[in-house]
C-alpha atoms as a PDB file:
ATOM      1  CA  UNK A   1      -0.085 -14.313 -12.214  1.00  0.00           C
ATOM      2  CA  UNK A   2      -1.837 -12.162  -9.415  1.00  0.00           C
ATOM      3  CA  UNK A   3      -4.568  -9.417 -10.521  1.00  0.00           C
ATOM      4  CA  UNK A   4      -4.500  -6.485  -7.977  1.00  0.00           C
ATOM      5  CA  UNK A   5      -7.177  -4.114  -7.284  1.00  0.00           C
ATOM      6  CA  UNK A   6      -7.159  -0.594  -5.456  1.00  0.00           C
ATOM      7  CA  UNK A   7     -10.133   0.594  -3.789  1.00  0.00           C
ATOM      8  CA  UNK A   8     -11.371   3.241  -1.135  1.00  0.00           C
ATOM      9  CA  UNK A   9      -9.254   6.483  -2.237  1.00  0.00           C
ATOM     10  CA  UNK A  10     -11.090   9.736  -2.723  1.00  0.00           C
ATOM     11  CA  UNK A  11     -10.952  13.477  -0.860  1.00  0.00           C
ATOM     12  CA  UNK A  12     -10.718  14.251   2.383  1.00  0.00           C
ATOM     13  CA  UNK A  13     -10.315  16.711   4.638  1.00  0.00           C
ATOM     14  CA  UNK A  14      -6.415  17.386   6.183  1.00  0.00           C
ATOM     15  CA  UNK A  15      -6.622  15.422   9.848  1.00  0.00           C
ATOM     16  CA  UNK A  16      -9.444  13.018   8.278  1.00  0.00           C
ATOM     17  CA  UNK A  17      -9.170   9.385   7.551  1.00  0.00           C
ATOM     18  CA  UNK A  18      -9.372   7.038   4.688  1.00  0.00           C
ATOM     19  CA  UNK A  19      -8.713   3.274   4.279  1.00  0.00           C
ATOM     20  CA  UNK A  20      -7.889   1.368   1.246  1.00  0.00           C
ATOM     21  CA  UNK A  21      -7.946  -1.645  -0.064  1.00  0.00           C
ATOM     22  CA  UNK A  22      -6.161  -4.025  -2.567  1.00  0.00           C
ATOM     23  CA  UNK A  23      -8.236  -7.263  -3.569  1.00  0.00           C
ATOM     24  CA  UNK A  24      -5.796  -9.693  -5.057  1.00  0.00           C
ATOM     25  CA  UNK A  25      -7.136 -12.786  -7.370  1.00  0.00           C
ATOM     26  CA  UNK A  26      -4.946 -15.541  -9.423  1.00  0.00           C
ATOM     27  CA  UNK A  27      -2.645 -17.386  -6.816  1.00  0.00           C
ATOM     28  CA  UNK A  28      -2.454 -17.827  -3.030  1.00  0.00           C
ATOM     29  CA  UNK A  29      -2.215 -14.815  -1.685  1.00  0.00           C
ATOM     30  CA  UNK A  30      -1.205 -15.521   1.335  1.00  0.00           C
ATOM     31  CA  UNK A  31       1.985 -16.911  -0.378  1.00  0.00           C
ATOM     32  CA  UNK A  32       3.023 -12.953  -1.069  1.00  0.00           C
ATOM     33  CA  UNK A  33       4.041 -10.257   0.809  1.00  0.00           C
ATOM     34  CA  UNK A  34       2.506  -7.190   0.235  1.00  0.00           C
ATOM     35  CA  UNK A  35       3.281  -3.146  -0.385  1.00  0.00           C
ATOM     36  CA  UNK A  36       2.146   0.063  -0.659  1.00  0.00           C
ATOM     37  CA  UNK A  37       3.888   2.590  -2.934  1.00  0.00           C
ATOM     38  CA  UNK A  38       2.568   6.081  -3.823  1.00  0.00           C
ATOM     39  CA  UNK A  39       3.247   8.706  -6.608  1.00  0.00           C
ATOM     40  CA  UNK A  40       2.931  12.620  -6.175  1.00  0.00           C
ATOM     41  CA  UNK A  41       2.013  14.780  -9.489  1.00  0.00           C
ATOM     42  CA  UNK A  42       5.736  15.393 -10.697  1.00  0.00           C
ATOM     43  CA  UNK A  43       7.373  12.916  -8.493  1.00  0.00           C
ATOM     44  CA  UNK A  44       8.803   9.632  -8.224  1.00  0.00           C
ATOM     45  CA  UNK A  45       6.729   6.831  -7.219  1.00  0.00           C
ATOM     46  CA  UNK A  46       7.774   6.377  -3.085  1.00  0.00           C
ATOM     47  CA  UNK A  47       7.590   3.353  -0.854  1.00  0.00           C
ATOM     48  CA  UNK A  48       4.563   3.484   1.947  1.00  0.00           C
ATOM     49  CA  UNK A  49       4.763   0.565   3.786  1.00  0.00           C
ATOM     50  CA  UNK A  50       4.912  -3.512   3.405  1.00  0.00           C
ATOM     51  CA  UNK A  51       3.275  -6.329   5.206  1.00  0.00           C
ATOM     52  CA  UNK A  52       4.175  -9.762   5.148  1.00  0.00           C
ATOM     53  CA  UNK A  53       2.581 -12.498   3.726  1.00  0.00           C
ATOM     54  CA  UNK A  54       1.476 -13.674   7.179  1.00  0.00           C
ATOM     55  CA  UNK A  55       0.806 -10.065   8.348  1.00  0.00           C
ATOM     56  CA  UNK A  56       3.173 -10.504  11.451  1.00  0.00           C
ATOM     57  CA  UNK A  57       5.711  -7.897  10.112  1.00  0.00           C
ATOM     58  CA  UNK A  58       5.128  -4.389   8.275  1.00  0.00           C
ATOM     59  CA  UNK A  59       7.720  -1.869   8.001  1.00  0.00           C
ATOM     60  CA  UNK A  60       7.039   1.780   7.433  1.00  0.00           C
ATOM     61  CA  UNK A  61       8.116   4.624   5.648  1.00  0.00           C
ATOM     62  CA  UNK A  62       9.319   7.531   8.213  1.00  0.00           C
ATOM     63  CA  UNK A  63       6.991  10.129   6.516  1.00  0.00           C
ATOM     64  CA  UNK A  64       3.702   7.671   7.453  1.00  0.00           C
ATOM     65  CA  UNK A  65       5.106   5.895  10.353  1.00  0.00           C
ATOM     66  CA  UNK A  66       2.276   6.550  13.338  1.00  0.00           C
ATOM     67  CA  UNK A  67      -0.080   7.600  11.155  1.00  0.00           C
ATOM     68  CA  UNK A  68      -0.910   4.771   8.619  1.00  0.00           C
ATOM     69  CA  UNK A  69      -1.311   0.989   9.167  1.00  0.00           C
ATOM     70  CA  UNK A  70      -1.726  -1.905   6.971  1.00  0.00           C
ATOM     71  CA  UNK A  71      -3.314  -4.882   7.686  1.00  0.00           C
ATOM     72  CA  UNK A  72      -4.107  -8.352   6.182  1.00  0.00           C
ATOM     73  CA  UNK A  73      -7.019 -10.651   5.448  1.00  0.00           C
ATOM     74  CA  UNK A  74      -5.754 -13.485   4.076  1.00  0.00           C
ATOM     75  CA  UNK A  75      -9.266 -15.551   4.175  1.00  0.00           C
ATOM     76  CA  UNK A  76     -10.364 -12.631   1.948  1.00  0.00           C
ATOM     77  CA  UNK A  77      -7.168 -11.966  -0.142  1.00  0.00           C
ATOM     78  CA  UNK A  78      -7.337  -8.300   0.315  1.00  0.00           C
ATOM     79  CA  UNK A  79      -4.475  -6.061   2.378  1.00  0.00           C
ATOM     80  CA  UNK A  80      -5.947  -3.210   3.948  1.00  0.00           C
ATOM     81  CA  UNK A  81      -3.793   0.707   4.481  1.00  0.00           C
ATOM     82  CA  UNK A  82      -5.296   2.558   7.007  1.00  0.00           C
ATOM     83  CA  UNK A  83      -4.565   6.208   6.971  1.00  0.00           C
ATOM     84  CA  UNK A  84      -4.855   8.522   9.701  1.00  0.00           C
ATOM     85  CA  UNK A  85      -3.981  12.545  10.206  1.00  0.00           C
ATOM     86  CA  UNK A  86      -3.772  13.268   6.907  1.00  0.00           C
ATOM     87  CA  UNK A  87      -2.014  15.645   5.277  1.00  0.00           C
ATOM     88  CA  UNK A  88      -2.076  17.625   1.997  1.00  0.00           C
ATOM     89  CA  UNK A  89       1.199  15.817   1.132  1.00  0.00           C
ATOM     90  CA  UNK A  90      -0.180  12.346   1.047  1.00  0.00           C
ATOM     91  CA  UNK A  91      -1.821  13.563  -1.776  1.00  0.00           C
ATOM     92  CA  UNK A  92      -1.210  10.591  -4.529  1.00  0.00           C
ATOM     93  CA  UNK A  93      -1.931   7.583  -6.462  1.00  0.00           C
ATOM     94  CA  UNK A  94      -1.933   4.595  -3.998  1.00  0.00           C
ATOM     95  CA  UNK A  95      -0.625   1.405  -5.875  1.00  0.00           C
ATOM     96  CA  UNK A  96      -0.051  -1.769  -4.076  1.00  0.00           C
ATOM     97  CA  UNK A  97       2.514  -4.601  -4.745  1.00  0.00           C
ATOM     98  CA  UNK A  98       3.030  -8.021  -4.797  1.00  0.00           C
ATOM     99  CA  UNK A  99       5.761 -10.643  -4.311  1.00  0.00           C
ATOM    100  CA  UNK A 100       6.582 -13.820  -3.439  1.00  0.00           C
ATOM    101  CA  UNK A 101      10.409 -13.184  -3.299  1.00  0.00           C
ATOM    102  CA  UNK A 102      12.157 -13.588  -0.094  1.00  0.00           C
ATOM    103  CA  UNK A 103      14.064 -10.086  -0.393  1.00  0.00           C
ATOM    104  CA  UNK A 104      15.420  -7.901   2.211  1.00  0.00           C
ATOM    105  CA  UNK A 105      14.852  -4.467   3.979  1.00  0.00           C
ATOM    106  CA  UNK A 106      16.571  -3.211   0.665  1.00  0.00           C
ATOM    107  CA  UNK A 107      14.531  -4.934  -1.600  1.00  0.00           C
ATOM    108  CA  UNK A 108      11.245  -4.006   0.517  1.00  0.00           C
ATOM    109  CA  UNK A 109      11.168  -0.258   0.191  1.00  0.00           C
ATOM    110  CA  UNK A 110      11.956  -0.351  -3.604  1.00  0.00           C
ATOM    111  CA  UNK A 111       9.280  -0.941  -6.595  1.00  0.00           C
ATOM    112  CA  UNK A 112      11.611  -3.770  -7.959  1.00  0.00           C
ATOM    113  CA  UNK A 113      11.375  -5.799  -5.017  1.00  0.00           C
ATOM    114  CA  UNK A 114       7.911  -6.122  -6.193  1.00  0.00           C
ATOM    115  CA  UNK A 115       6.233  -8.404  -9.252  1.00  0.00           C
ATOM    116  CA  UNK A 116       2.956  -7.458  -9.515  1.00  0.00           C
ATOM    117  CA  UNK A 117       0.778  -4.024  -9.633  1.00  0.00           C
ATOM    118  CA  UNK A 118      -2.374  -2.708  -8.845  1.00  0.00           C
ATOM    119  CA  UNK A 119      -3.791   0.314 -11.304  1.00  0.00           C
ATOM    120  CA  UNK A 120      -4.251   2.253  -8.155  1.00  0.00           C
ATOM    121  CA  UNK A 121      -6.350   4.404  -6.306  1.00  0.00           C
ATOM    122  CA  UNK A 122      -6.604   8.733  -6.213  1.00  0.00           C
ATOM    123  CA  UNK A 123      -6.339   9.921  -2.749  1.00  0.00           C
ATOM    124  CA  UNK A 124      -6.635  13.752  -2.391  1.00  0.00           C
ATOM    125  CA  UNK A 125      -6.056  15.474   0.720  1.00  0.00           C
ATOM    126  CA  UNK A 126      -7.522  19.489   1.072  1.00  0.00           C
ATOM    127  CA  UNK A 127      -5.745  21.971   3.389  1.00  0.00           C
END
């Protein structure tokens, strides 16, 4: 079992910054690769990006791609998603995801590909 925890959303200006984290607890977590999903008021939850378990490979959605990053620290079991130019319409709750499976670029970008949850974090962005 891994525990998941969301941290560092909150409001910002459009074009300002924020950076989250997720603290993971329960198993090696540098066993699992990691994502980032978010979910608009009346919309479907949406991939944001994954990282892999060593951090050497992310993959982005096209809608963040330039303007967020995520990052590893596996000595202190927390993945990091630094977020940059933001807009009103990454407005959401910021879960992230864990997994140990293998998967593929399929699996990666879809909440099933995933095992374990974070509660996550509000992240409002103002015009």
């Amino acid at each position: 079992q891994v525990q998941l925890v969301e941290s560092g959303g909150g409001l910002v200006q459009a074009g300002g910054s924020l950076r989250l984290s997720c603290a993971a607890s329960g198993r090696t977590f540098s066993n699992y690769a990691m994502g980032w999903f978010r979910q608009a008021p009346g919309k479907e939850r949406e991939f944001v990006t994954r990282i892999s378990s060593s951090g050497a490979s992310t993959l982005y959605a096209d809608s963040v791609k330039g303007r967020f990053t995520s990052s590893r620290d596996n000595t202190k079991n927390t993945v990091y998603l630094q977020m940059n130019s933001l807009r009103p319409e990454d407005t959401a709750v910021y879960s992230c995801a864990a997994t140990q499976r293998l998967g593929d670029r399929y699996s990666y970008t879809r909440e099933d590909g995933y095992d374990y949850w974070g509660q996550g974090t509000q992240v409002t962005v103002s015009s």
